[in-house]
Protein backbone atom coordinates (compact mmCIF):
# COMPACT_ATOMS: atom_id res chain seq x y z
CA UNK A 1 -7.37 -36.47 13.24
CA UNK A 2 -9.91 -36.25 16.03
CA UNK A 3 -13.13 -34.02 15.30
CA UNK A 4 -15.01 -32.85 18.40
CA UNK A 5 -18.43 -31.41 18.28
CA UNK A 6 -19.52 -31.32 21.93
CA UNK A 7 -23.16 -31.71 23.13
CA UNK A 8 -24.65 -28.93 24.72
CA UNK A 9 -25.09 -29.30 28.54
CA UNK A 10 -28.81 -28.43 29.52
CA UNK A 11 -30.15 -28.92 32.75
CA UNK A 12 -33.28 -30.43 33.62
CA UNK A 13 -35.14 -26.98 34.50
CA UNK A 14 -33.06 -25.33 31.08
CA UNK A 15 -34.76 -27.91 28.84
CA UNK A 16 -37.61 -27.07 30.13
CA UNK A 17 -37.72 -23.83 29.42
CA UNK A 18 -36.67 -23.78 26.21
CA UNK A 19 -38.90 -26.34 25.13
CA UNK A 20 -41.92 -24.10 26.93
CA UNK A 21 -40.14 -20.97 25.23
CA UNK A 22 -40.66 -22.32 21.70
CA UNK A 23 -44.31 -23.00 21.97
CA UNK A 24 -44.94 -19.87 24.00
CA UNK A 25 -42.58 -17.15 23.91
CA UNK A 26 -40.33 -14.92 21.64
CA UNK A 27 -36.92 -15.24 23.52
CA UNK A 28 -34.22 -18.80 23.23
CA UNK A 29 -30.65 -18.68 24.88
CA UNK A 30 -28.55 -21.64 25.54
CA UNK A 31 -24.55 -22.58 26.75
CA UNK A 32 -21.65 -24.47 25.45
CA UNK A 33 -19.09 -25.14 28.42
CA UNK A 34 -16.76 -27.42 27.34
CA UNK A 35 -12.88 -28.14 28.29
CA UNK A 36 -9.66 -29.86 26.98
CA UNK A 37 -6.60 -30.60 27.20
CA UNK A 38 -3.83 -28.34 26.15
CA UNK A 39 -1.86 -28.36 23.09
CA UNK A 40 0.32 -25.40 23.31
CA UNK A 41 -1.25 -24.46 19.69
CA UNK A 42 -4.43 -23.22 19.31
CA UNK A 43 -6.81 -21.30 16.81
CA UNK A 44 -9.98 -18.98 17.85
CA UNK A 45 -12.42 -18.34 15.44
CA UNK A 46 -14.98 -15.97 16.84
CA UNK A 47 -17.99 -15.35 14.54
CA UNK A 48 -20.32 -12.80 15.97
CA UNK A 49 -19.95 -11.46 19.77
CA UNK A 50 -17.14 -10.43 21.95
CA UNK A 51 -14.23 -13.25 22.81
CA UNK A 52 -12.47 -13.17 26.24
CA UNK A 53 -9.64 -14.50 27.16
CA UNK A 54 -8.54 -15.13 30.76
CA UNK A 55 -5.95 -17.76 32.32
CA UNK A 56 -6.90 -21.10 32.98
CA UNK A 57 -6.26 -22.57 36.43
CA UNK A 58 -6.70 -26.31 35.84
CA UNK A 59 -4.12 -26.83 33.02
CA UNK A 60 -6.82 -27.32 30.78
CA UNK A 61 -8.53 -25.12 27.69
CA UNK A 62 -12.04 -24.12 28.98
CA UNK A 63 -14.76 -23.06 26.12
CA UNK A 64 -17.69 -21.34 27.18
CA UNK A 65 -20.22 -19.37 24.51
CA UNK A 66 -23.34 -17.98 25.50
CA UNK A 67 -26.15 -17.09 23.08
CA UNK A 68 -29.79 -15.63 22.99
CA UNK A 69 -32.00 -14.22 20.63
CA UNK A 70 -35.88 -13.00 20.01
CA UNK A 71 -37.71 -14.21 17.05
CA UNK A 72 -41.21 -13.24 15.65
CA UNK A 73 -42.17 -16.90 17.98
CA UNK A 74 -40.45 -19.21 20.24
CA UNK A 75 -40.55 -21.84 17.58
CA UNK A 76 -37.97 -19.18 14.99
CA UNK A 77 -35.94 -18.31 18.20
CA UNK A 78 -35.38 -21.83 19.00
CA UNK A 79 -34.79 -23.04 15.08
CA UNK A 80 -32.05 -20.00 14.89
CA UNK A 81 -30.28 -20.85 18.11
CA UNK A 82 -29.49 -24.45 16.50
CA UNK A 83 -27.64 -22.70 13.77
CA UNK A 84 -25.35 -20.87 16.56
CA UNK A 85 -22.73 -23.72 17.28
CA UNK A 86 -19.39 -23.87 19.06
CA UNK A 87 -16.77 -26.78 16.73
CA UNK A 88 -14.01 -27.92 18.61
CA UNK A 89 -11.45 -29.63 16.66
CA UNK A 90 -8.12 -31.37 17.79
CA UNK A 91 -5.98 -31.57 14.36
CA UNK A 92 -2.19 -32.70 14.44
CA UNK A 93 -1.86 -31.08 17.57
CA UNK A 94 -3.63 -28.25 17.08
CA UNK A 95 -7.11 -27.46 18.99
CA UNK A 96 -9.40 -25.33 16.76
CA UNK A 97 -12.07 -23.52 18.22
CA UNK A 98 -14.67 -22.12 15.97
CA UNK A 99 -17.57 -20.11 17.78
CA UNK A 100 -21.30 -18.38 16.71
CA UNK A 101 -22.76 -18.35 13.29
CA UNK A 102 -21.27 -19.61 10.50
CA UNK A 103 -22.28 -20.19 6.92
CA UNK A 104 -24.18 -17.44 6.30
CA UNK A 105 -25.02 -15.86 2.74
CA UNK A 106 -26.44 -12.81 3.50
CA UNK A 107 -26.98 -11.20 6.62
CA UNK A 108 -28.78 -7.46 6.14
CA UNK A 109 -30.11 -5.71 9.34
CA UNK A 110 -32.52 -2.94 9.89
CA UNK A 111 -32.73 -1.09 12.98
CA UNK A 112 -32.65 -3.90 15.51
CA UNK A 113 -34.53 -6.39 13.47
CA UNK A 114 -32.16 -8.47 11.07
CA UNK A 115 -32.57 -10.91 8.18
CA UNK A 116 -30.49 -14.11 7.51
CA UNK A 117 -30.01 -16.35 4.86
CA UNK A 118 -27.58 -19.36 5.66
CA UNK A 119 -26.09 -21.53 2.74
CA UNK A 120 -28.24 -24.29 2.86
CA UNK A 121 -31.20 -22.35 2.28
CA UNK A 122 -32.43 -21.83 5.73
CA UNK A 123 -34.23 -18.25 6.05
CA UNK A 124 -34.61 -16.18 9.03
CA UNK A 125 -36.78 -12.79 9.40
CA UNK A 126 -37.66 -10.63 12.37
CA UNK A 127 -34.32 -11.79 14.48
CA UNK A 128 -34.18 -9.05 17.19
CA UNK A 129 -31.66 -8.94 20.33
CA UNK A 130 -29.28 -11.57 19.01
CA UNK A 131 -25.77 -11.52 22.09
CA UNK A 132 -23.37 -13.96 21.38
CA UNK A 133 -19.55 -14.16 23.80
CA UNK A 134 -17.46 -16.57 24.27
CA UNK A 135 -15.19 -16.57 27.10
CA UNK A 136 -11.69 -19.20 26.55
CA UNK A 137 -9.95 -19.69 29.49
CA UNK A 138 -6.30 -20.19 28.29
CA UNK A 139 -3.29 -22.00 29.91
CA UNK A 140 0.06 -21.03 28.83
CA UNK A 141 0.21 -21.15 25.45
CA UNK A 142 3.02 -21.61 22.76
CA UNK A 143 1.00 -20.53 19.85
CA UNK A 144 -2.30 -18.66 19.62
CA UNK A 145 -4.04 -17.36 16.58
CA UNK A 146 -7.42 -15.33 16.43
CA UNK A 147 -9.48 -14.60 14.04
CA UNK A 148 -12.56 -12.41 14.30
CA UNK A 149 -14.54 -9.38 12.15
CA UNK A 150 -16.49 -6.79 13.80
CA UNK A 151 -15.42 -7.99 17.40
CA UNK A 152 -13.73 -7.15 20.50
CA UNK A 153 -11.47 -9.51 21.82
CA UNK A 154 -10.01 -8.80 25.61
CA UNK A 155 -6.84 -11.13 26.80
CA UNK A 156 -6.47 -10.73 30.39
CA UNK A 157 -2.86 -9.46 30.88
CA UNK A 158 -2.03 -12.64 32.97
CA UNK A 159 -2.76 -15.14 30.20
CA UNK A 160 0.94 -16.18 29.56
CA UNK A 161 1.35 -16.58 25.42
CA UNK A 162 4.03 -17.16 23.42
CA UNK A 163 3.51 -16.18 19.96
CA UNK A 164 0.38 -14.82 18.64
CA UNK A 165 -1.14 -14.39 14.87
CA UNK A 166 -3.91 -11.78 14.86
CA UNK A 167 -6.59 -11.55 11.66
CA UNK A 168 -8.84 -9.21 12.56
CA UNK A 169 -11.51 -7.02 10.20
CA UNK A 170 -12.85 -3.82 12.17
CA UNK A 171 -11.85 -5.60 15.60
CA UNK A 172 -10.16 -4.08 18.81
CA UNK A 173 -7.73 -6.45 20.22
CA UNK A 174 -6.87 -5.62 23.99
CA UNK A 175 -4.06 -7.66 25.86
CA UNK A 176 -0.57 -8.20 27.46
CA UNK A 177 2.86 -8.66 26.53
CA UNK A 178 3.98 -11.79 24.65
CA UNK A 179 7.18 -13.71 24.75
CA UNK A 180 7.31 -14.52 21.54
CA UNK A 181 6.02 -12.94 18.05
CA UNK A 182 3.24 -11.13 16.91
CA UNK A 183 2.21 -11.57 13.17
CA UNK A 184 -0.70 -9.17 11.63
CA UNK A 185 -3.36 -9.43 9.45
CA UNK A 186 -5.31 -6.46 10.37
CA UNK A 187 -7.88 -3.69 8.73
CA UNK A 188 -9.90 -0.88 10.60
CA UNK A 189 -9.24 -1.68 14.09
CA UNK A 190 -7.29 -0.43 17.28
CA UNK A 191 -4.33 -2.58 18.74
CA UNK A 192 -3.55 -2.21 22.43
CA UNK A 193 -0.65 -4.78 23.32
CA UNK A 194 1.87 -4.56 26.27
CA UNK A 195 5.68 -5.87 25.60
CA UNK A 196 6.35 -8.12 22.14
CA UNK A 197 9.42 -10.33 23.14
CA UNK A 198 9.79 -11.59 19.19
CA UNK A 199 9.68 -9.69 16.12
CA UNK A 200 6.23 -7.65 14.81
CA UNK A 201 5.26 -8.71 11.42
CA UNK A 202 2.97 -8.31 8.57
CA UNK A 203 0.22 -5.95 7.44
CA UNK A 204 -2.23 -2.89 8.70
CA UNK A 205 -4.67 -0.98 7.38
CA UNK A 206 -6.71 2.20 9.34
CA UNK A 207 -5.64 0.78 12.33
CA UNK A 208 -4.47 2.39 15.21
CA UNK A 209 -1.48 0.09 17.68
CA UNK A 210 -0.16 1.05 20.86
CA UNK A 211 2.31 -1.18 21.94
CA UNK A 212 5.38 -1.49 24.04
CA UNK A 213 8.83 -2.60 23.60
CA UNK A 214 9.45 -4.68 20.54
CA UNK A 215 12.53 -6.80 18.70
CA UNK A 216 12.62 -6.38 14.71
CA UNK A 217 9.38 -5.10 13.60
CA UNK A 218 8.76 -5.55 9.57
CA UNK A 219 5.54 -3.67 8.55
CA UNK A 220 3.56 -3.14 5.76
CA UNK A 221 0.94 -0.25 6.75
CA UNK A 222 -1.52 2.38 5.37
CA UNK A 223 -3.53 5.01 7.29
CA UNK A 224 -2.11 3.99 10.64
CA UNK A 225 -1.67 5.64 13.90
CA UNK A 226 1.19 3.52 15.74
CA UNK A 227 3.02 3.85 18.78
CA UNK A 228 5.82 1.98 20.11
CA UNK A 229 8.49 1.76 22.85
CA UNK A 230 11.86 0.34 22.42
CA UNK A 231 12.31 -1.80 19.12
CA UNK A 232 15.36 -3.85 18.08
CA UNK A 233 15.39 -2.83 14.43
CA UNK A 234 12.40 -0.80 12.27
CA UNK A 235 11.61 -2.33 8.68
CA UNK A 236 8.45 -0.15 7.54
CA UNK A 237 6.53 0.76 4.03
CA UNK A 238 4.21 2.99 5.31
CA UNK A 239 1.46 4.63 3.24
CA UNK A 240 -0.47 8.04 5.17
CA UNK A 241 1.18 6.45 8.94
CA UNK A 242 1.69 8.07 12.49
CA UNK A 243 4.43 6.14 13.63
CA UNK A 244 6.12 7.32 17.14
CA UNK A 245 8.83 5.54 18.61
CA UNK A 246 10.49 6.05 21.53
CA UNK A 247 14.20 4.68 20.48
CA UNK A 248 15.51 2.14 17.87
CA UNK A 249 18.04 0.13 18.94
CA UNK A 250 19.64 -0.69 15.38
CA UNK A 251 18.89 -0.02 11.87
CA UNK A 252 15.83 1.81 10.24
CA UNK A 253 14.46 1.48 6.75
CA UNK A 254 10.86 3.55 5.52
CA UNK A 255 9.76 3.63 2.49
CA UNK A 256 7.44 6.03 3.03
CA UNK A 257 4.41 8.47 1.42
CA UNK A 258 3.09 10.96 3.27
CA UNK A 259 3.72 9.54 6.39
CA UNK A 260 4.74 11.65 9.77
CA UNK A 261 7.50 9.85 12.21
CA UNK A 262 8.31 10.78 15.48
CA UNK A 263 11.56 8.70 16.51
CA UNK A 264 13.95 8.59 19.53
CA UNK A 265 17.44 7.96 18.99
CA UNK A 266 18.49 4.79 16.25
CA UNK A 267 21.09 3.57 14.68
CA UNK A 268 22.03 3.62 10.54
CA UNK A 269 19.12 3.83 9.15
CA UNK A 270 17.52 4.46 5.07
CA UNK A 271 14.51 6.35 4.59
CA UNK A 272 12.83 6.41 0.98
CA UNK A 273 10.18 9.52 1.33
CA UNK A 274 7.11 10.91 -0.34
CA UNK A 275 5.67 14.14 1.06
CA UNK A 276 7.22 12.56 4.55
CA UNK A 277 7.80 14.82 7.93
CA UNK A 278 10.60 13.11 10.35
CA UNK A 279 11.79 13.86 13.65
CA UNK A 280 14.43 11.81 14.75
CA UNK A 281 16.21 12.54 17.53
CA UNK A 282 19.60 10.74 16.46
CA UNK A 283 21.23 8.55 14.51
CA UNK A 284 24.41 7.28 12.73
CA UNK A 285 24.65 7.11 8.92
CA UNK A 286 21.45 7.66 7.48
CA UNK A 287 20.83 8.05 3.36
CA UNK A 288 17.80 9.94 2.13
CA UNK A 289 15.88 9.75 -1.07
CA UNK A 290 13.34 12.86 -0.19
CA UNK A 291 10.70 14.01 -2.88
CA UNK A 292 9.24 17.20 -0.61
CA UNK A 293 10.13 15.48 2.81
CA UNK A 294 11.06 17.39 6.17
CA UNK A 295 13.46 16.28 7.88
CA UNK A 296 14.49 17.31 11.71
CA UNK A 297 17.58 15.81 13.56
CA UNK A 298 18.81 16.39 17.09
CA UNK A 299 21.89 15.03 15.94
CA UNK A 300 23.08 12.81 13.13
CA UNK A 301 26.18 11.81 12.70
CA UNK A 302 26.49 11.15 8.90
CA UNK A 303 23.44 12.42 5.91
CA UNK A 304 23.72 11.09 2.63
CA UNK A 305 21.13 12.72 0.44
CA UNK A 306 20.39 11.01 -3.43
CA UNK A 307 17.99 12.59 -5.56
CA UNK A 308 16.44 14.51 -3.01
CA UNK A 309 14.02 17.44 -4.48
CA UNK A 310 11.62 20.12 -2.56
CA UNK A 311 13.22 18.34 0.51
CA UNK A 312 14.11 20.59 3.94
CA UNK A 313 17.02 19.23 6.72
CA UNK A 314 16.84 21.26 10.02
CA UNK A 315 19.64 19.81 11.60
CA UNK A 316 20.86 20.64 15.15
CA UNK A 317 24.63 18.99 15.58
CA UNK A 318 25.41 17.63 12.01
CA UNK A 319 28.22 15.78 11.40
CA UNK A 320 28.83 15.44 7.71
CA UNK A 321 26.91 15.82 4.64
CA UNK A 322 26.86 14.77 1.40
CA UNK A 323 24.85 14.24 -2.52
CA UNK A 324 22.78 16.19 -4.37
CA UNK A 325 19.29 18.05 -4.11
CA UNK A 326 16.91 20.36 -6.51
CA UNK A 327 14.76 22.85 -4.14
CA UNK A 328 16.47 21.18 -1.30
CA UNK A 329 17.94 23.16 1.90
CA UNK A 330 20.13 21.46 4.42
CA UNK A 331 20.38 23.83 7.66
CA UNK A 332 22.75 23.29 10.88
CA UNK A 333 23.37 24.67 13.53
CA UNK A 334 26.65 22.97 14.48
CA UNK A 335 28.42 21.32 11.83
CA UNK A 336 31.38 18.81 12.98
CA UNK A 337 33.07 17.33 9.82
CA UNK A 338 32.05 18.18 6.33
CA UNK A 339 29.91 18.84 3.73
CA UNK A 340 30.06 18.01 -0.43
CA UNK A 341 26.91 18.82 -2.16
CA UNK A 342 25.61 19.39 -5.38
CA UNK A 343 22.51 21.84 -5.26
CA UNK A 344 20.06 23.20 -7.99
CA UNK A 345 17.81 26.17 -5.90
CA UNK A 346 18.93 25.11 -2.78
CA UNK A 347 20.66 26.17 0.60
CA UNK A 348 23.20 25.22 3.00
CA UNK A 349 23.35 27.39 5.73
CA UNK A 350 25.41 26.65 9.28
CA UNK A 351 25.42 28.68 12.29
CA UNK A 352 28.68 26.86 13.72
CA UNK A 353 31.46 25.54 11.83
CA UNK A 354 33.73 23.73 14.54
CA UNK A 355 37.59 24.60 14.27
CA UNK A 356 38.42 20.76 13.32
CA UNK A 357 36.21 20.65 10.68
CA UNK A 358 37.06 18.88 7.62
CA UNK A 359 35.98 21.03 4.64
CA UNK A 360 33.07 22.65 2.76
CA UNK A 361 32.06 21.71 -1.10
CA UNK A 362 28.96 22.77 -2.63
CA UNK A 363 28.42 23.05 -6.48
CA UNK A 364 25.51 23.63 -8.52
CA UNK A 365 23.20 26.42 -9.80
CA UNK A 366 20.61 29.19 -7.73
CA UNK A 367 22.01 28.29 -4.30
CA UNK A 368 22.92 29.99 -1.38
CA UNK A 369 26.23 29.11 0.89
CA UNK A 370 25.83 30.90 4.13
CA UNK A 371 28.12 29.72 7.24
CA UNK A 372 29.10 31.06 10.51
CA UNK A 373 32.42 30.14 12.66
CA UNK A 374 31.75 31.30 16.23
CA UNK A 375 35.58 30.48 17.54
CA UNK A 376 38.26 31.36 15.53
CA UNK A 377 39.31 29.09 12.73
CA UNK A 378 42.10 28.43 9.72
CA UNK A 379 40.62 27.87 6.79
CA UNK A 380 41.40 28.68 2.64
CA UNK A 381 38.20 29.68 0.05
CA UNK A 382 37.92 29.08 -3.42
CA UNK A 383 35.31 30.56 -4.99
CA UNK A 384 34.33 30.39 -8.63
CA UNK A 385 31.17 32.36 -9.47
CA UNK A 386 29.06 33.19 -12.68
CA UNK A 387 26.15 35.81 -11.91
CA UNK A 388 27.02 35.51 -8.10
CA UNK A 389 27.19 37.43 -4.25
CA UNK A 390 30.64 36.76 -2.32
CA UNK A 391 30.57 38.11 1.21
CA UNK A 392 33.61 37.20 3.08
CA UNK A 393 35.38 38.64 6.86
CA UNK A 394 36.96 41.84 5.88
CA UNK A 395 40.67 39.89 7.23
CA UNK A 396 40.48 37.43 4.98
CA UNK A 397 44.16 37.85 3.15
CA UNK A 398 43.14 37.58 -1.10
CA UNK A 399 45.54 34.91 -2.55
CA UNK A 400 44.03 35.55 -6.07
CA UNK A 401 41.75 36.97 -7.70
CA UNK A 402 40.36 37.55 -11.21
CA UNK A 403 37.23 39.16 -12.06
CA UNK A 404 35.38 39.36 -15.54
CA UNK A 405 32.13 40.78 -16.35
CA UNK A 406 29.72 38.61 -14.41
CA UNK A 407 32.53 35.48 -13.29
CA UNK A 408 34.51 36.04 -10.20
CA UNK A 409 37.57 33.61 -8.97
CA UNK A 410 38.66 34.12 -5.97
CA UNK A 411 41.40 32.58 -3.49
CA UNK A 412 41.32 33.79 0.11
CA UNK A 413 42.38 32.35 3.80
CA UNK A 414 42.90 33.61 6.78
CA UNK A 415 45.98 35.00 7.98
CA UNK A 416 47.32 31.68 9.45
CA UNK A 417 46.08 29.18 7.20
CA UNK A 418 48.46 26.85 5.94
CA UNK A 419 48.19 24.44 2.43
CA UNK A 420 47.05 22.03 4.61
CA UNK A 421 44.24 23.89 6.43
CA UNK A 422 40.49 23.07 5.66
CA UNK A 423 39.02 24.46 2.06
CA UNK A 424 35.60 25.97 1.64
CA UNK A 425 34.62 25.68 -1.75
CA UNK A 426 31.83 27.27 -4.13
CA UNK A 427 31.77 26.52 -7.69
CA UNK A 428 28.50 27.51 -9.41
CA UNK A 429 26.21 30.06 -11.50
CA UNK A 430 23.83 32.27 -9.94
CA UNK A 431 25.40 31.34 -6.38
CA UNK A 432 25.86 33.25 -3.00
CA UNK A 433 29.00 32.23 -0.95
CA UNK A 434 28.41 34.15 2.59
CA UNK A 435 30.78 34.08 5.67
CA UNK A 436 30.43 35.81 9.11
């Protein structure tokens, strides 16, 4: 291992004036410019100040921090400017660069005046106008990681990197695509990042992302506002989130609590929900576990619903659903295939019923079954109700029928329906069965 700690360059006419600024005046500044050679990994610690990033044009990493600050006399300003240090450090082929003021205890500001306490000991009062940046200029890089609190960091878009690790405490992070991953570490901040080649990974908290197209993102997240372009496949446990995203090209899986998710079309996907609103646009077999979830599809091609309650499914071309709900209504405007459900004070309601379609089962207590066919259709009922409302086409032809007190069975089709035509069934107490 190698440890650098570069000497400051001072001119002449710099030392000078600092030396004249400690015996006579309030205000010290000083520069680290520095450059090395390039590892392909490297790690930015920025403590204090902005940190810009722009491309390199000699091959080589180029370090530059600036500093300045007013003490009560020249002498403090000059003492505090020694603690402000930029550590270079080449380590198994890594270059570390750690920049600004480090090793403080206790750091409480008033106003514009501040106090410090370092941990050896070393007290500072009356600090005024402390500005601190550091500006990196970055050949193409295979690995970058930066870490920085309170900070703005700006990449220049043209700065090629592969992957990049973010930590970042109330930070805004502003930059171009990357070729390779992004991994997070990242609380009360804003994200603005073009293109991720890789996969996204790891945590956010109160942050709000905008980036572009993605592979496999895997998130953990709370409070967020996030938007993204194209993604590969969506992996998300989301906790009070604004996700939009403009199309996902495979699976999706959110666990989610109250959480809103605006999503182009996707693949299969699983969503575990809370209190959740969704509007997906499609997608091909998707299974639900909704505690008082919305739920809005353009089109969907299979919906499996398990232990769904106070959930709502607006549906616009459905193709089959299935499982169970309490307070849970599934509405469609065109369904294609089937539906089998099992509803306690719920609702399935279709305005279209295609002529191929499968059949119709829905059992349970306090529901209503109300569904439309716009073309003309073959199809049988069964209907067995206890306390229930049967409305039926006046040329339906009654196959049986037996009626006592408050239970009604009832066979119907229509008049060229054979054994083998499609069955809409309705088995339950306190049910409605209605067909126009």
């Amino acid at each position: 291992m190698v440890h650098h700690i570069k000497p400051l360059k001072f001119s002449a006419l710099l030392a000078t004036l600092l030396l004249f600024s400690c015996l006579t005046a309030q205000d010290a500044a000083k520069t680290y410019d520095e450059s090395f050679s390039n590892p392909g990994d490297v790690g930015i610690t920025q403590s204090r100040g902005p940190l810009t990033i722009l491309p390199a044009t000699d091959g080589k990493i180029r370090v530059v921090t600036e500093m300045s600050v007013e003490g009560k006399n020249g002498t403090d300003a000059a003492a505090f400017l020694i603690k402000l240090q930029t550590e270079v450090k080449e380590m198994g082929g890594r270059l570390l660069v750690e920049t600004g003021l480090r090793n403080v205890r206790s750091w409480n500001q008033n106003n514009n005046s501040m106090k410090i306490v370092f941990q050896d000991g070393t007290k500072f009062s009356g600090i005024r106008n402390f500005e601190l940046s550091t500006t990196v200029y970055l050949p193409e890089t295979q690995r970058l990681k930066i870490e920085t609190r309170f900070e703005r960091v700006d990449v220049d878009p043209t700065v090629k990197i592969g992957n990049l690790e973010l930590v970042l405490n109330n930070s805004k992070y502003r930059g171009g695509s990357i070729s390779g991953s992004l991994k997070l570490s990242v609380r009360f901040g804003e994200l603005e990042i073009g293109d991720i080649g890789g996969n996204l990974t790891g945590t956010m908290h109160n942050v709000r992302t905008e980036f572009g197209n993605v592979g496999d993102v895997r998130l953990d997240t709370r409070f967020c506002r996030q938007r993204m372009g194209t993604v590969k496949t969506l992996e998300l446990t989301s906790h009070n989130d604004h996700l939009e995203v403009k199309s996902v090209l495979g699976e999706v899986e959110i666990d989610d609590r109250f959480g809103t998710y605006t999503i182009g079309s996707t693949g299969n996907g699983r969503i575990s929900t809370h209190n959740g609103t969704f509007e997906i646009e499609s997608g091909g077999e998707y299974k639900v576990m909704g505690r008082f979830g919305n739920f809005d599809f353009d089109r969907i091609d299979v919906l499996e619903l398990r232990d769904n309650h106070n959930s709502d499914y607006d549906v616009k071309e459905l193709g089959s659903v299935s499982g169970d709900g309490r307070f849970t209504n599934v509405v469609a405007d065109h369904l294609g295939q089937s539906a089998d459900l099992n509803l306690e004070n719920g609702k399935l309601r279709v305005d279209e019923v295609a002529p191929g379609f499968r059949g119709i089962s829905v059992e349970g207590r306090f529901f209503e079954v109300d569904i439309n066919f716009r073309k003309p259709t073959n199809y049988r009922v069964f209907a067995n109700l206890r306390f229930g409302d049967l409305r039926v086409p006046d040329n339906l032809v009654t196959v049986k029928k037996i009626k006592d007190h408050s239970d009604l069975e009832v066979e119907l089709k229509t008049s060229n329906a054979s054994n083998n035509s499609a069955m809409i069934k309705v088995k339950g107490q306190n049910a409605k069965l209605f067909i126009d």
